[in-house]
PDB file of N, CA and C in Angstrom:
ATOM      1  N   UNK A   1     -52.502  54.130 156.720  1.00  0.00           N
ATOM      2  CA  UNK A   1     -51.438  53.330 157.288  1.00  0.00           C
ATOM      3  C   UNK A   1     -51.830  51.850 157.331  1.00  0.00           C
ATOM      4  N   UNK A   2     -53.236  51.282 157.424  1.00  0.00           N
ATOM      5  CA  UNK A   2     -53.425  50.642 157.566  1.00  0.00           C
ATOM      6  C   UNK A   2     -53.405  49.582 156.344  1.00  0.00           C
ATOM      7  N   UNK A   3     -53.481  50.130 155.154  1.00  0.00           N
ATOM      8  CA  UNK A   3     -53.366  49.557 154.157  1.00  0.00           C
ATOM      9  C   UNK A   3     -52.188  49.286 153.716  1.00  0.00           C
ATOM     10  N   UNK A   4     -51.329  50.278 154.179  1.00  0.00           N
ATOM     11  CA  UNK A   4     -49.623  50.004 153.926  1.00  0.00           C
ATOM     12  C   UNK A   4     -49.148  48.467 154.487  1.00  0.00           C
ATOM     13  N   UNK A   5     -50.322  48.490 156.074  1.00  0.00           N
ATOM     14  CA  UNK A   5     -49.303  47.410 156.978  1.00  0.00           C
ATOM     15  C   UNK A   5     -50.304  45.996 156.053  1.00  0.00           C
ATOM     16  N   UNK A   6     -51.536  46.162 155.365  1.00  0.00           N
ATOM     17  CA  UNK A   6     -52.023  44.758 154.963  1.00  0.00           C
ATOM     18  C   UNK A   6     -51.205  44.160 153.583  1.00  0.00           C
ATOM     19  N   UNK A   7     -50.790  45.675 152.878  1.00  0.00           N
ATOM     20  CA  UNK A   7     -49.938  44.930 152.171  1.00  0.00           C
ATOM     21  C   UNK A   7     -48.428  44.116 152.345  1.00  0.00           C
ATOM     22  N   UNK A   8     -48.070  44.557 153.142  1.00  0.00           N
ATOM     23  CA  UNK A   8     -47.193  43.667 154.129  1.00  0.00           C
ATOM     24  C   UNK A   8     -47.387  42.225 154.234  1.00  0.00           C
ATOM     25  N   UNK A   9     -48.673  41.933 154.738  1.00  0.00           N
ATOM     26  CA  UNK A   9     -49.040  40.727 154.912  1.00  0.00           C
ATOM     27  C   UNK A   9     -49.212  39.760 153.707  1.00  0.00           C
ATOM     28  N   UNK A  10     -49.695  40.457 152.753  1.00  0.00           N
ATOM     29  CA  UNK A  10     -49.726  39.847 151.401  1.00  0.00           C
ATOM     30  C   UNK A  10     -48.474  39.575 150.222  1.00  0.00           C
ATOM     31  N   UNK A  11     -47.747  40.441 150.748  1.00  0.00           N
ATOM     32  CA  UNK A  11     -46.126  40.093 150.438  1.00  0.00           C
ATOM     33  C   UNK A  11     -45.419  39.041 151.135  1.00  0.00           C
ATOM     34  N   UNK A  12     -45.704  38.926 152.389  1.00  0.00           N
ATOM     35  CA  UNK A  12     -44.486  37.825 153.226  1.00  0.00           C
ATOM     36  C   UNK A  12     -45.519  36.686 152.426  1.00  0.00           C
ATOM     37  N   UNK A  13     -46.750  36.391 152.638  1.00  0.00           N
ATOM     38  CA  UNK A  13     -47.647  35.455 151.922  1.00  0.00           C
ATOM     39  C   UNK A  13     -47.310  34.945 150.015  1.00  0.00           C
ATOM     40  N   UNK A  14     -47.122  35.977 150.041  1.00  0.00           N
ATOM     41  CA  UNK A  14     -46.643  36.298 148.213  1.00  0.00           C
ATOM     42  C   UNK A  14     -45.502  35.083 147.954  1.00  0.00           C
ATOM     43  N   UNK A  15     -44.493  35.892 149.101  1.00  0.00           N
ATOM     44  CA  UNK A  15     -42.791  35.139 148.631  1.00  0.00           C
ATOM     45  C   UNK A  15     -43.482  34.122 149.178  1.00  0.00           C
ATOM     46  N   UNK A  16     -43.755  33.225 150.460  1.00  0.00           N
ATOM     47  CA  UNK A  16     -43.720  32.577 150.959  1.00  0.00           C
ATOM     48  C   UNK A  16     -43.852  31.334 150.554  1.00  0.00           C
ATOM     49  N   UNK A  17     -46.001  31.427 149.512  1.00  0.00           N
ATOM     50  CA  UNK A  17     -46.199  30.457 149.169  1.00  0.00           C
ATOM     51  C   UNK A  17     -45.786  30.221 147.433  1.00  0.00           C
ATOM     52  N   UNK A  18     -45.825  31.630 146.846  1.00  0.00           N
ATOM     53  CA  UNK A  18     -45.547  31.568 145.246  1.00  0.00           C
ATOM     54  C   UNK A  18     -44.175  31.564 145.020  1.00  0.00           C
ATOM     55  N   UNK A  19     -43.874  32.280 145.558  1.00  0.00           N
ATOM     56  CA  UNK A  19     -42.117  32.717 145.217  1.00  0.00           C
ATOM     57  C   UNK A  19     -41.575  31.424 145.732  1.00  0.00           C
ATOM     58  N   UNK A  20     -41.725  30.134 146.685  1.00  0.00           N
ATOM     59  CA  UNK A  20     -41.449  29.365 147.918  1.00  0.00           C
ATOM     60  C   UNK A  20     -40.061  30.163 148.007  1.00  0.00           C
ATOM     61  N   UNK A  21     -39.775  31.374 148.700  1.00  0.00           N
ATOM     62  CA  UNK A  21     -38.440  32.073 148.839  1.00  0.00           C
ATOM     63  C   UNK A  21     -37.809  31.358 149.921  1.00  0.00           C
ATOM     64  N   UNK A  22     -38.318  30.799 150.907  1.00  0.00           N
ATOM     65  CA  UNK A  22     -37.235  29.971 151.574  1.00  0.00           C
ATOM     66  C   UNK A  22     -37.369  28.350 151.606  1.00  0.00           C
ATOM     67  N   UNK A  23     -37.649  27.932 150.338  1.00  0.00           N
ATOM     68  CA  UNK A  23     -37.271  26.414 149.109  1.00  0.00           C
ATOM     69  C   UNK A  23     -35.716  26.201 149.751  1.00  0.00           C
ATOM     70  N   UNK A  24     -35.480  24.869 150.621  1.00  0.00           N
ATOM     71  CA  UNK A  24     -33.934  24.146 150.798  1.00  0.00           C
ATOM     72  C   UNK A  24     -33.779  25.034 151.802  1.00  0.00           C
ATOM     73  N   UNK A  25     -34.290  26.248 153.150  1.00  0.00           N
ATOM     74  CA  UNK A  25     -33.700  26.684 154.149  1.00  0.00           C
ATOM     75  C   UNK A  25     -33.810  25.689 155.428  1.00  0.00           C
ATOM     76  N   UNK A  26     -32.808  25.517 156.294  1.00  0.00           N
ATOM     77  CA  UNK A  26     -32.920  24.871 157.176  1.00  0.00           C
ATOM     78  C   UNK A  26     -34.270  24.438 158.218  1.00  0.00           C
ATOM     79  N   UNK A  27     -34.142  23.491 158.838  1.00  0.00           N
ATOM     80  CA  UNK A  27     -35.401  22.699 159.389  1.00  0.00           C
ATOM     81  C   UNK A  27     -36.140  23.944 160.263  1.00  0.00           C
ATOM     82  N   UNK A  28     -35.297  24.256 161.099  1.00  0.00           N
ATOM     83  CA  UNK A  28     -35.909  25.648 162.244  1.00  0.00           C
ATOM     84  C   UNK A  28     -36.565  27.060 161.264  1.00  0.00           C
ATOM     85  N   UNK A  29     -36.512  27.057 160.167  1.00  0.00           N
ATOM     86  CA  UNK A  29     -36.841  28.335 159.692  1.00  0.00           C
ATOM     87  C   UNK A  29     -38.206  28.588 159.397  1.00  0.00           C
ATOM     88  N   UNK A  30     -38.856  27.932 159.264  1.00  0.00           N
ATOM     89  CA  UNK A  30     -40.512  27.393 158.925  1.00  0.00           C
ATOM     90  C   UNK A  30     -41.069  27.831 159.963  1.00  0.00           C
ATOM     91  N   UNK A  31     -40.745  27.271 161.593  1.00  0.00           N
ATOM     92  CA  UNK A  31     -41.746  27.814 162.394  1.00  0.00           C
ATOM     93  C   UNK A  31     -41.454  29.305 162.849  1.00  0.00           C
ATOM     94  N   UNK A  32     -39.881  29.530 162.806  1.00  0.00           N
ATOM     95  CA  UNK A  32     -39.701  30.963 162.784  1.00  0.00           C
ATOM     96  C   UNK A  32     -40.267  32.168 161.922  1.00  0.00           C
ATOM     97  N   UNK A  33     -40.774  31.404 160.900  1.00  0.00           N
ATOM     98  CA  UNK A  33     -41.424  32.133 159.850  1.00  0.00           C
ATOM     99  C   UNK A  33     -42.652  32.596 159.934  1.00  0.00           C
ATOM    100  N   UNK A  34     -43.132  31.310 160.445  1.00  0.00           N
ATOM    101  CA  UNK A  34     -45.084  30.756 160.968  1.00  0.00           C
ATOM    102  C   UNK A  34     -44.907  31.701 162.393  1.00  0.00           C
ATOM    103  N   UNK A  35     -44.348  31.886 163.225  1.00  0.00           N
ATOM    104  CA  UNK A  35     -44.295  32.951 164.475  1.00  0.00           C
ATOM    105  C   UNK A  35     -44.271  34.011 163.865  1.00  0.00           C
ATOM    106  N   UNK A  36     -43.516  34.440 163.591  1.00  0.00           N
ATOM    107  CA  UNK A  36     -43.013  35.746 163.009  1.00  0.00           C
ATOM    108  C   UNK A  36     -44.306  36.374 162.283  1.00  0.00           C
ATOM    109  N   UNK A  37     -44.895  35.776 161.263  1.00  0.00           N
ATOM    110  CA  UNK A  37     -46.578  36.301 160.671  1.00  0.00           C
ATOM    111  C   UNK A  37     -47.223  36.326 161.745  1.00  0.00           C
ATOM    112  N   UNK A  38     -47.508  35.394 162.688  1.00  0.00           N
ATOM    113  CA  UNK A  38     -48.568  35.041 163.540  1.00  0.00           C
ATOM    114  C   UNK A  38     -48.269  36.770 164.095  1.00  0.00           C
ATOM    115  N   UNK A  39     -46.883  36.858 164.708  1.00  0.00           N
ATOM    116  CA  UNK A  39     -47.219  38.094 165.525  1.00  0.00           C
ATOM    117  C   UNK A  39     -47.234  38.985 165.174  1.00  0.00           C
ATOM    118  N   UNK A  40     -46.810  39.515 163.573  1.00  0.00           N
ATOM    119  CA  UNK A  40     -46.933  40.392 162.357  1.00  0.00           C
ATOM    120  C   UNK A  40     -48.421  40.803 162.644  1.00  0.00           C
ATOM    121  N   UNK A  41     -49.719  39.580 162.411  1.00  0.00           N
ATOM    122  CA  UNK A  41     -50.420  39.996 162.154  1.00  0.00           C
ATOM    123  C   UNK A  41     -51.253  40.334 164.098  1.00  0.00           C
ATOM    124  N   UNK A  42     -51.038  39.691 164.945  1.00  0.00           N
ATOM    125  CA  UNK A  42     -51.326  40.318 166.241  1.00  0.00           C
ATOM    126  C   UNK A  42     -50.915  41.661 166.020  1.00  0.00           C
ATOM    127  N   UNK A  43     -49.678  42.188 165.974  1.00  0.00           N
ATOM    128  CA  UNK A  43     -49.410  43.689 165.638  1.00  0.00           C
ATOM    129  C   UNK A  43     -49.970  44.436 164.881  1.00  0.00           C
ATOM    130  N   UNK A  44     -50.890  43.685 164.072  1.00  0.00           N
ATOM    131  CA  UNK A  44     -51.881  44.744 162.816  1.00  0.00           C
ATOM    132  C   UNK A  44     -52.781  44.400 163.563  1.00  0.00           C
ATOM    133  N   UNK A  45     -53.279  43.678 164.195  1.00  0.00           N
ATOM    134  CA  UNK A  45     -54.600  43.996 165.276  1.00  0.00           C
ATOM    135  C   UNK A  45     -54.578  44.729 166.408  1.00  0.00           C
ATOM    136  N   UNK A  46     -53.731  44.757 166.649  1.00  0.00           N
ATOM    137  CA  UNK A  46     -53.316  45.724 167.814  1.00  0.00           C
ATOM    138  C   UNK A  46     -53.326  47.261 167.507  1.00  0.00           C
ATOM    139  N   UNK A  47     -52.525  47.171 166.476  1.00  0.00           N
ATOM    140  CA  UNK A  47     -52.611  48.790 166.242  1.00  0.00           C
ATOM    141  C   UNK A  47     -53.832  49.139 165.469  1.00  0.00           C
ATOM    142  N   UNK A  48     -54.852  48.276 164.943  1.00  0.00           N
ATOM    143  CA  UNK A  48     -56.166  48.776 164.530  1.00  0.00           C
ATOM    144  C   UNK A  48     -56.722  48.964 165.630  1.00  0.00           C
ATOM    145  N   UNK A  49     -56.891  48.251 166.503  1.00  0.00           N
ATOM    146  CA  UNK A  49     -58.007  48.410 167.719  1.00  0.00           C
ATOM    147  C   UNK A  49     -57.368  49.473 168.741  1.00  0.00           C
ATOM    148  N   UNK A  50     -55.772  50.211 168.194  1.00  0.00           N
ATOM    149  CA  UNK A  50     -55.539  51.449 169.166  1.00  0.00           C
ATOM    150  C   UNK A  50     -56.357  52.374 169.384  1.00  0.00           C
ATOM    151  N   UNK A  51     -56.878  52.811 168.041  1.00  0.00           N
ATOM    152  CA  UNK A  51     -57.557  54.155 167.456  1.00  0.00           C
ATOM    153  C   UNK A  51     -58.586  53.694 168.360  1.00  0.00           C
TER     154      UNK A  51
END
C-alpha cells in the first residue's frame, strides 16, 4: 500500500512541475496546491508510522 500512496506523490509532482498542468490557473491555486501535497504527504507519514 505503501508504494501505491508514493506513487501518488510522484504524479501530483509529475503534472505539477513537467506537465506545468495548472500553467494560466488563478492566483489562489498555487498555495492550495502547495497545502494540499504538504498534507498529502503528512498523511503518508502518518499512516506509515500507524503500523
Amino acid at each position: 500500500m505503501k508504494r501505491k500512496l508514493g506513487t501518488l506523490v510522484v504524479a501530483m509532482i509529475w503534472g505539477f512541475f513537467v506537465w506545468k498542468g495548472f500553467k494560466g490557473a488563478p492566483k489562489g491555486t498555487i498555495p492550495m496546491i502547495v497545502t494540499m501535497f504538504m498534507m498529502f504527504v503528512v498523511g503518508l507519514v502518518l499512516i506509515t508510522f500507524s503500523n
